[in-house]
N, C-alpha and C. Protein backbone atom coordinates (compact mmCIF):
# COMPACT_ATOMS: atom_id res chain seq x y z
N UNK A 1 -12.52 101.10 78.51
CA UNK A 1 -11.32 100.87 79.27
C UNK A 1 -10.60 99.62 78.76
N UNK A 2 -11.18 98.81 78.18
CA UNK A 2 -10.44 97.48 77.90
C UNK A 2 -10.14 97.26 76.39
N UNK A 3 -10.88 98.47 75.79
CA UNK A 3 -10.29 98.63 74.58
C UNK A 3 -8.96 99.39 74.71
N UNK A 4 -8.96 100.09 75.48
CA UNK A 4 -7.86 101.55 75.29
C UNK A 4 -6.40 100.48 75.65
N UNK A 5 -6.56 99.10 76.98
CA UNK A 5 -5.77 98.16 77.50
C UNK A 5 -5.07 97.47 76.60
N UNK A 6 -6.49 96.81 75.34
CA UNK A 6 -5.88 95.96 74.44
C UNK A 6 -5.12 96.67 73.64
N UNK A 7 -5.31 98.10 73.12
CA UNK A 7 -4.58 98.53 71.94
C UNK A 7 -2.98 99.26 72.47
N UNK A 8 -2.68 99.36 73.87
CA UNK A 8 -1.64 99.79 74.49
C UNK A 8 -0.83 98.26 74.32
N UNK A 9 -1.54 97.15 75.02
CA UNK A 9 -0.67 96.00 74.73
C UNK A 9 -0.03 95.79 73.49
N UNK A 10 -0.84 96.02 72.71
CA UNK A 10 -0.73 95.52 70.84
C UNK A 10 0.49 96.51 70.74
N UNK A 11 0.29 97.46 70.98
CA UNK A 11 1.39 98.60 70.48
C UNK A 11 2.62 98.11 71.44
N UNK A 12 2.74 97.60 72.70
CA UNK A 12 4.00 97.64 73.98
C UNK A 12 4.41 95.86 72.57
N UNK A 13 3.55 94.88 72.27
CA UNK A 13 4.18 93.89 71.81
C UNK A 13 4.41 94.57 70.04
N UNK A 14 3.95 95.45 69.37
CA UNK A 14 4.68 95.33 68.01
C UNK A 14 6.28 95.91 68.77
N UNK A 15 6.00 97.08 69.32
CA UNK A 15 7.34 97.49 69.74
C UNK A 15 8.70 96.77 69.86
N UNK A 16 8.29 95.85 70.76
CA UNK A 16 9.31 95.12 71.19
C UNK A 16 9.62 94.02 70.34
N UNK A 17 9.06 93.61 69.46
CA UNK A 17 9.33 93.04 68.24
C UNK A 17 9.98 93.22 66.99
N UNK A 18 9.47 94.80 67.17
CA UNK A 18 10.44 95.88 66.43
C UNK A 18 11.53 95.81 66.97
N UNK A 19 11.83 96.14 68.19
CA UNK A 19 13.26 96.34 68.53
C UNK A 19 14.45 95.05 68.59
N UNK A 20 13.48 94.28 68.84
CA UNK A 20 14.09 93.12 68.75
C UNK A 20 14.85 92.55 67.95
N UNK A 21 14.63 93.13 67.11
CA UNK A 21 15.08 92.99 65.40
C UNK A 21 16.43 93.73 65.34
N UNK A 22 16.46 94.52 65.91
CA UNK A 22 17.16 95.56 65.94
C UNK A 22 18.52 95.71 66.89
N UNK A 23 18.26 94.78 67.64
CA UNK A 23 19.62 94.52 68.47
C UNK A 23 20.85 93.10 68.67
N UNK A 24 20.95 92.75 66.93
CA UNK A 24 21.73 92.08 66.47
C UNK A 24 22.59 92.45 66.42
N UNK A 25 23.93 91.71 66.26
CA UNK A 25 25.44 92.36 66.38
C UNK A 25 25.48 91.82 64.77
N UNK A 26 26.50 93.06 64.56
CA UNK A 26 27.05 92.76 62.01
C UNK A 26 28.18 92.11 62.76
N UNK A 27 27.55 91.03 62.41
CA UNK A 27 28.98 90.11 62.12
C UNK A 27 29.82 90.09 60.84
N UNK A 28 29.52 91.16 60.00
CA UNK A 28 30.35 91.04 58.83
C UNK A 28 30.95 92.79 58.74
N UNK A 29 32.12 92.75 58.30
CA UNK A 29 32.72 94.21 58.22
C UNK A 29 32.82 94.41 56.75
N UNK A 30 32.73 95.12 56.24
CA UNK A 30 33.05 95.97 55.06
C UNK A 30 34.43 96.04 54.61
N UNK A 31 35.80 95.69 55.16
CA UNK A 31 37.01 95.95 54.92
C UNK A 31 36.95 93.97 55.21
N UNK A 32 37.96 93.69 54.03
CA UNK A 32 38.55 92.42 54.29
C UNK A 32 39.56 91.74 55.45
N UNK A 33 39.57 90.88 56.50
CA UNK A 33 40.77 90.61 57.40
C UNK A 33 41.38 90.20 56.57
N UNK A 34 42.55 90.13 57.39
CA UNK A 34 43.62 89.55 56.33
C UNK A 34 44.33 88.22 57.22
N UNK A 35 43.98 87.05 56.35
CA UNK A 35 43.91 85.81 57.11
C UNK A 35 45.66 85.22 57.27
N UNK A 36 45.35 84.34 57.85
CA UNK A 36 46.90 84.42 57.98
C UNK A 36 47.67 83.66 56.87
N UNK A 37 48.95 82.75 56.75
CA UNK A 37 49.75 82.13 55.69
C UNK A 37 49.38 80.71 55.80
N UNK A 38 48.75 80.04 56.80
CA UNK A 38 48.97 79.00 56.89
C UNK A 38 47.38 78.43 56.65
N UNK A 39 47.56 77.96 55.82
CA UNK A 39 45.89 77.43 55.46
C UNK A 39 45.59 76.35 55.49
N UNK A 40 44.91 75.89 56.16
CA UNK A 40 44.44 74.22 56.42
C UNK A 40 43.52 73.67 55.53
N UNK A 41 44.25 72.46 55.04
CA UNK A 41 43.33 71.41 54.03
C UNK A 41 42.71 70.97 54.83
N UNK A 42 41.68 70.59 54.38
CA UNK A 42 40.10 69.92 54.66
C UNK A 42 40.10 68.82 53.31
N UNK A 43 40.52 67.44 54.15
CA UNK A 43 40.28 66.70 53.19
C UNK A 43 38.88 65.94 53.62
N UNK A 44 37.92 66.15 53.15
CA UNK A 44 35.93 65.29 52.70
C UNK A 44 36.58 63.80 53.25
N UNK A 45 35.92 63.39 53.96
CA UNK A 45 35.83 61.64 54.27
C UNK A 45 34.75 61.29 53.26
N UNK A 46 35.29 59.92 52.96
CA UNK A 46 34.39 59.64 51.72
C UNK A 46 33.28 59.18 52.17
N UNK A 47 31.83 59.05 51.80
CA UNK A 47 30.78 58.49 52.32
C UNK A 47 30.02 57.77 51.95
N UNK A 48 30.20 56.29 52.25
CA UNK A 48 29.53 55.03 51.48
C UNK A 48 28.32 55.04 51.85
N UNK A 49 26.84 54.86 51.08
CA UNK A 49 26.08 54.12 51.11
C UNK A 49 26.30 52.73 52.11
N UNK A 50 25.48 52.30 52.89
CA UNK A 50 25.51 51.06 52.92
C UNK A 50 24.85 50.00 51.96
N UNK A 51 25.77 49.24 51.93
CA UNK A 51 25.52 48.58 50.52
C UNK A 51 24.83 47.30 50.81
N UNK A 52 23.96 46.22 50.26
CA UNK A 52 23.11 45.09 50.76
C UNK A 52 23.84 44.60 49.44
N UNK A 53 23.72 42.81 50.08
CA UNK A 53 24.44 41.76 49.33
C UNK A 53 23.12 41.46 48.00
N UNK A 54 23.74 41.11 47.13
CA UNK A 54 23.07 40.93 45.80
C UNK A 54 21.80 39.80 46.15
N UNK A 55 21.97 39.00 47.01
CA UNK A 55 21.06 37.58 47.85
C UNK A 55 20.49 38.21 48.60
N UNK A 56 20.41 39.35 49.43
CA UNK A 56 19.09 39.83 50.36
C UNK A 56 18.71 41.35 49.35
N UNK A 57 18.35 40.66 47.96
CA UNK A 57 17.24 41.71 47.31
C UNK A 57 16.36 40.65 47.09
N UNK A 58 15.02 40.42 47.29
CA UNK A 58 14.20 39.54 47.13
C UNK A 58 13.75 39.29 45.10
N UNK A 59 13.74 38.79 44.60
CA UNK A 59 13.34 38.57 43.36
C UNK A 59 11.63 38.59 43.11
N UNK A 60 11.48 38.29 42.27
CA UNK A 60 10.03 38.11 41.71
C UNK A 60 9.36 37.31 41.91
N UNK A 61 7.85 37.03 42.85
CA UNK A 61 7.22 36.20 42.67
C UNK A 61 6.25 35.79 41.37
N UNK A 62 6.42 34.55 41.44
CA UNK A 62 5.56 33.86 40.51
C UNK A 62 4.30 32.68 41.01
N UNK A 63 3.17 33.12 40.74
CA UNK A 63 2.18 32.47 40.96
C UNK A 63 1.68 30.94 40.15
N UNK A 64 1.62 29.74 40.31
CA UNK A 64 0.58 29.24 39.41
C UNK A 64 -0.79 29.24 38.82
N UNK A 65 -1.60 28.71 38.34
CA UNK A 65 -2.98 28.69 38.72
C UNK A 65 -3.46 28.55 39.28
N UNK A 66 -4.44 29.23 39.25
CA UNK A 66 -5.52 29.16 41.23
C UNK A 66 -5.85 27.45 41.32
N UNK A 67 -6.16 26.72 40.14
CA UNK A 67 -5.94 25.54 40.53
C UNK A 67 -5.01 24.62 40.99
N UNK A 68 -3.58 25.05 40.79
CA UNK A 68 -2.76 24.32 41.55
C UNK A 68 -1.67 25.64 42.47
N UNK A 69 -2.71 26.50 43.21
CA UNK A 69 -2.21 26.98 44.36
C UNK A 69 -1.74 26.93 45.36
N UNK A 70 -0.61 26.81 46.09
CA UNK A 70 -0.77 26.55 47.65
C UNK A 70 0.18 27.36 48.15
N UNK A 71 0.32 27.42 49.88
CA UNK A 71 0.43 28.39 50.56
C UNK A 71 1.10 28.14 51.36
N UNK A 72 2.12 28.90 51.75
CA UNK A 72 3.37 28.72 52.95
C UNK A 72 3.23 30.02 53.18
N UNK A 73 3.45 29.62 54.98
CA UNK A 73 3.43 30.69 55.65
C UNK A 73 4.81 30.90 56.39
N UNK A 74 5.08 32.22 56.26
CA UNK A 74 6.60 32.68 56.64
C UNK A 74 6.50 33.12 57.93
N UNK A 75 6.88 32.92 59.10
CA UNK A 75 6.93 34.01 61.00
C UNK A 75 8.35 33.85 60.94
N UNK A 76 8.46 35.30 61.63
CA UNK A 76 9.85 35.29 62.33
C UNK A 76 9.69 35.70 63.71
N UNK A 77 9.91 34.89 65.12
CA UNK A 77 9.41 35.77 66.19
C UNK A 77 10.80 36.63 66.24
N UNK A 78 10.32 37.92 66.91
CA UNK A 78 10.58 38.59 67.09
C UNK A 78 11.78 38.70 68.59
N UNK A 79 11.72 37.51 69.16
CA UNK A 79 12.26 37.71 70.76
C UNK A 79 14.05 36.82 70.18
N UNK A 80 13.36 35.53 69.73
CA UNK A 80 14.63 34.42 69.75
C UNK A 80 15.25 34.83 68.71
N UNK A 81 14.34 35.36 67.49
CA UNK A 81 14.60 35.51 66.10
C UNK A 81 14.67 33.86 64.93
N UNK A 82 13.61 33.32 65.21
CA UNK A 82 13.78 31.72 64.71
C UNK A 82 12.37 32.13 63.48
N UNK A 83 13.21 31.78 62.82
CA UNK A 83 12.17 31.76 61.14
C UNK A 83 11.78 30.21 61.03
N UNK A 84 10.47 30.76 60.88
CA UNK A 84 9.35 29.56 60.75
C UNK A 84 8.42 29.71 59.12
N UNK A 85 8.65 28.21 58.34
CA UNK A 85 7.80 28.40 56.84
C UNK A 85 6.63 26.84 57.56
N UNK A 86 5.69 27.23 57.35
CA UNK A 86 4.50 26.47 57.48
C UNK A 86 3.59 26.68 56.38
N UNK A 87 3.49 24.87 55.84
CA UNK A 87 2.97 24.58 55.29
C UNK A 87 1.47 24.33 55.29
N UNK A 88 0.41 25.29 54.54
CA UNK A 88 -0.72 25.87 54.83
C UNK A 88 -2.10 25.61 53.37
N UNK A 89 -1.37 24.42 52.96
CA UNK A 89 -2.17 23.22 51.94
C UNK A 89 -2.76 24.26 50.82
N UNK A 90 -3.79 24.00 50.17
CA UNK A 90 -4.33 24.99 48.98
C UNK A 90 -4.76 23.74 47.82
N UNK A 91 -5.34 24.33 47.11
CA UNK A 91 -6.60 23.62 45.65
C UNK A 91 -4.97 22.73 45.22
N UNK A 92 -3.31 23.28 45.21
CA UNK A 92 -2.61 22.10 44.11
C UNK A 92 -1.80 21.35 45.11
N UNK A 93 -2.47 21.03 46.44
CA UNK A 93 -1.34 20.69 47.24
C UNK A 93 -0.98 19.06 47.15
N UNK A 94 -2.34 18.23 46.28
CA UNK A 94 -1.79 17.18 45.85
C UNK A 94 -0.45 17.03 44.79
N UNK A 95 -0.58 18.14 44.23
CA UNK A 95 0.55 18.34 42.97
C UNK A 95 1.64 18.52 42.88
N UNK A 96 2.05 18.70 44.50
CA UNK A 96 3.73 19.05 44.91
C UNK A 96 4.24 18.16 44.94
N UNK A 97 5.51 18.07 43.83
CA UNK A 97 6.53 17.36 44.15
C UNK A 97 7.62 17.92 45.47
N UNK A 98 8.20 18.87 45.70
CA UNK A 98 8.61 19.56 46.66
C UNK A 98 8.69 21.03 46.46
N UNK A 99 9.06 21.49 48.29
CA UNK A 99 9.25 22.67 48.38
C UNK A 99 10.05 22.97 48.90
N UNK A 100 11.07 23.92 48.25
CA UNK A 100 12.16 24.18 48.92
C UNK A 100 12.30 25.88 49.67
N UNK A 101 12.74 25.84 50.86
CA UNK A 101 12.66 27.05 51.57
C UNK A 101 13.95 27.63 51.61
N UNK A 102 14.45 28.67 50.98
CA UNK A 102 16.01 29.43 51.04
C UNK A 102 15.96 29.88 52.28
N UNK A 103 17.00 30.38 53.48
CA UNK A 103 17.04 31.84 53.89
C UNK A 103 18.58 32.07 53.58
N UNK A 104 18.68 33.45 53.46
CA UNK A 104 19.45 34.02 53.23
C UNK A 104 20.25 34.84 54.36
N UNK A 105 21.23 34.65 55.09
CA UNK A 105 21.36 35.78 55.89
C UNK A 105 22.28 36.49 55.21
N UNK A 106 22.16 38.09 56.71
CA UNK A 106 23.22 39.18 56.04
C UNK A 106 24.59 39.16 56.41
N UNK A 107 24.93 38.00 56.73
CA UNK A 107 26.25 37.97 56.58
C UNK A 107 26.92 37.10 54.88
N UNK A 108 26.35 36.93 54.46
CA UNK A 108 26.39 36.03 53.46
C UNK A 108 26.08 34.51 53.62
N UNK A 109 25.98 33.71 54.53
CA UNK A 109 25.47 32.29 54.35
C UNK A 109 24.09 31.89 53.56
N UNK A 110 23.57 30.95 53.47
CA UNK A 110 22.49 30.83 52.80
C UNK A 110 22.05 29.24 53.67
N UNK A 111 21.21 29.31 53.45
CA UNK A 111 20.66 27.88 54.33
C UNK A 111 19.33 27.14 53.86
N UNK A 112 19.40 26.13 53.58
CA UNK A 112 18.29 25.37 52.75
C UNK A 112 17.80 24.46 52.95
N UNK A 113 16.14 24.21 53.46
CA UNK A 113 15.46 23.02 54.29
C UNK A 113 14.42 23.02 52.81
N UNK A 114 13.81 21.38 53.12
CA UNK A 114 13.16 21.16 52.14
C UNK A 114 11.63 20.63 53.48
N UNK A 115 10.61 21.64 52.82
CA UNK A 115 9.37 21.69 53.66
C UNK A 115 8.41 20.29 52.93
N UNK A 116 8.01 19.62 53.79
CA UNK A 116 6.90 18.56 53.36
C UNK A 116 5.83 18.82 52.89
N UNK A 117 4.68 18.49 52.04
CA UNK A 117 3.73 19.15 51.34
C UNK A 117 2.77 17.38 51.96
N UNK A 118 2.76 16.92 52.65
CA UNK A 118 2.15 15.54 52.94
C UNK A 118 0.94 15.44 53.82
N UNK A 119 1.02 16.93 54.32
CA UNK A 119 0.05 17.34 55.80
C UNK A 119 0.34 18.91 56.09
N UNK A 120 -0.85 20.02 56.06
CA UNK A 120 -1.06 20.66 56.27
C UNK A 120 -0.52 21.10 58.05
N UNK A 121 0.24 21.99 57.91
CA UNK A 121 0.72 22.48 59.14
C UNK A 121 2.03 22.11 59.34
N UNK A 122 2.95 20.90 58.43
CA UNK A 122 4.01 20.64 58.26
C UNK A 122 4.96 22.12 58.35
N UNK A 123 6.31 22.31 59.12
CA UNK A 123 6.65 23.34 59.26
C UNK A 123 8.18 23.24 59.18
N UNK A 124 9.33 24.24 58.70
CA UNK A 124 10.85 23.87 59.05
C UNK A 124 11.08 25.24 59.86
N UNK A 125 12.22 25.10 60.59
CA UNK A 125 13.09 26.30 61.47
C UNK A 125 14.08 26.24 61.34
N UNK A 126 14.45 27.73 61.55
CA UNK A 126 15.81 28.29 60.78
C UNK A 126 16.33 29.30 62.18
N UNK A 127 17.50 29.23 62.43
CA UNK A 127 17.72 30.30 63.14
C UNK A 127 18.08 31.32 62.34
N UNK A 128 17.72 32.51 63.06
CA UNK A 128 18.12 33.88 62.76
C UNK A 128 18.04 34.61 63.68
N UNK A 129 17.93 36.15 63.43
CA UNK A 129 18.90 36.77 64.35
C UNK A 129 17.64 38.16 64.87
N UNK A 130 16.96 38.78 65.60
CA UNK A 130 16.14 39.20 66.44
C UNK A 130 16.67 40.32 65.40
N UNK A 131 17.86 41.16 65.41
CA UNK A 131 18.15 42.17 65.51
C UNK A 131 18.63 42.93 64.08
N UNK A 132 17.93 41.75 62.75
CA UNK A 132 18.35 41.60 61.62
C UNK A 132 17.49 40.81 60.54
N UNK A 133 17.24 41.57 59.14
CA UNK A 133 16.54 40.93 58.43
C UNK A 133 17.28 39.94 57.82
N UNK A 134 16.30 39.00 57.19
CA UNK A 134 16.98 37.74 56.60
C UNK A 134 15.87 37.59 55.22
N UNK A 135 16.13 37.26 54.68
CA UNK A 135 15.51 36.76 53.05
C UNK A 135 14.80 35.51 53.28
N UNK A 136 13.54 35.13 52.76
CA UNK A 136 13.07 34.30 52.94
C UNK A 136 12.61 33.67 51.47
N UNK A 137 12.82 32.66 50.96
CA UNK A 137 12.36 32.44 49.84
C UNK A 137 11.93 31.06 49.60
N UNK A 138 10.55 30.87 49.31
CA UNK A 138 10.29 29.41 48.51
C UNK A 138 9.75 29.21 47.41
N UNK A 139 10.16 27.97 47.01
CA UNK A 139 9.68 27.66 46.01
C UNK A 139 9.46 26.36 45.64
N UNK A 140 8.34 25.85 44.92
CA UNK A 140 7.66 25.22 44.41
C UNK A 140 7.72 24.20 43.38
N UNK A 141 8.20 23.03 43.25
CA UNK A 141 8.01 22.10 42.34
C UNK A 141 7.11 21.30 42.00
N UNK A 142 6.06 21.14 41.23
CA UNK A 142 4.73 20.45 41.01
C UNK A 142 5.38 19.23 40.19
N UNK A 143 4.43 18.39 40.09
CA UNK A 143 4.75 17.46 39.40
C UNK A 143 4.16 17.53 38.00
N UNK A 144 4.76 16.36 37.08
CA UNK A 144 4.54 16.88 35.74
C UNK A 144 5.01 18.16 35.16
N UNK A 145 4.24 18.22 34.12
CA UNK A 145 4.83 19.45 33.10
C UNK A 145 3.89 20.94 33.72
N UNK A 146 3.31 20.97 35.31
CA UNK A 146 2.99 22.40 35.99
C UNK A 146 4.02 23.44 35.87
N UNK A 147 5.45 23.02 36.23
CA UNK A 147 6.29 23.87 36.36
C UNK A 147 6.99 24.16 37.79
N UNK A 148 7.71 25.02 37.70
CA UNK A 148 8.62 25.74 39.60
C UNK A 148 7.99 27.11 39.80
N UNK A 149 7.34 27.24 40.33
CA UNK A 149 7.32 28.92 41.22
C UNK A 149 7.91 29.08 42.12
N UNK A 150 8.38 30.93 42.25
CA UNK A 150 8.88 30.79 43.52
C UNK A 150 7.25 31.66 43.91
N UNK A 151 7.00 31.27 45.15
CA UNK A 151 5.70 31.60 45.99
C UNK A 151 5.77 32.49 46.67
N UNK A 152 7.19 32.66 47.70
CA UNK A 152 7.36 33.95 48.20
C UNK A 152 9.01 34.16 48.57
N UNK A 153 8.91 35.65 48.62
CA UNK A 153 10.52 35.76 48.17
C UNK A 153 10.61 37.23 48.91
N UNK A 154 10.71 37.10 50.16
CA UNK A 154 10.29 38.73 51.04
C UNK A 154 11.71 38.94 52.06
N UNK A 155 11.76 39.56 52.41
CA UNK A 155 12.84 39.62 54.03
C UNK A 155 11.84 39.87 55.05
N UNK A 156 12.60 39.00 56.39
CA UNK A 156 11.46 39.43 57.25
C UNK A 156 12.35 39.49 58.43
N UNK A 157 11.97 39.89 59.57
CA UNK A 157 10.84 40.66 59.17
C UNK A 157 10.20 42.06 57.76
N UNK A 158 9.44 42.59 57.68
CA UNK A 158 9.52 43.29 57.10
C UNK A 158 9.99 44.74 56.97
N UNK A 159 10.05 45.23 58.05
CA UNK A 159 10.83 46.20 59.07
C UNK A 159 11.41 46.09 59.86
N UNK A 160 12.82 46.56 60.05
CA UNK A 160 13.19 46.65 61.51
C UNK A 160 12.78 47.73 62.57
């Protein structure tokens, strides 16, 4: 009995699946209308990319030697939007002559604090904007013939 049930169902659902198919309206005729004289241009709106300023593409970092390494740390909170670089010492932190911290915003300004290398936890603030990335970039002057790195060179946050 519950075989004879299932194979009546199977057959009542191909059916209606079948038919289903089957009760579309041809939206297309075989004989051409004949449209009228007045034909409307369609002129395309053009469609830009949004385009980012040549200063919020981050460049290349460059490292020194692990012996004269050191480390800045980049936060942006998230509520006020205030960018924070903290200075986070390392094996060359006697070796800094200075460090300079870019940000970049997206309106085009640029803004430039010079971070202390004298004491670990030394820190500068930048306003920015909750609702918007900004470029963050520093870099590194050692003393003597070490050289400049830039150390880090990111937008942050890193997502919006």
């Amino acid at each position: 009995m519950k075989k004879l049930l299932f194979i009546i169902l199977a057959v009542f659902l191909v059916s209606m699946t079948f038919f289903a198919g089957c009760t579309g309206s041809d939206s297309g005729s075989a004989t051409p209308e004949s449209t009228p004289d007045t034909a409307k241009t369609v002129t395309p709106t053009p469609f830009s990319e949004p385009t980012q300023s040549v200063q919020m593409v981050p460049g290349s970092v460059e490292q020194p030697e692990a012996k004269y390494k050191v480390d800045v740390q980049v936060n942006k909170d998230g509520i006020y939007g205030t960018i924070t670089a903290i200075f986070r010492g390392g094996l060359g932190q006697n070796f800094v002559n200075n460090i300079v911290v870019d940000v970049y915003y997206p309106d085009g300004n640029h803004e430039s604090k010079e971070l202390s290398a004298t004491n670990v936890g030394n820190q500068v603030e930048f306003e920015g904007n909750p609702k918007s990335q900004e470029r963050v970039k520093v870099t590194v002057t050692f003393d003597g013939n070490i050289g400049t790195y830039v150390i880090y060179d990111s937008l942050v946050p890193e997502k919006l």
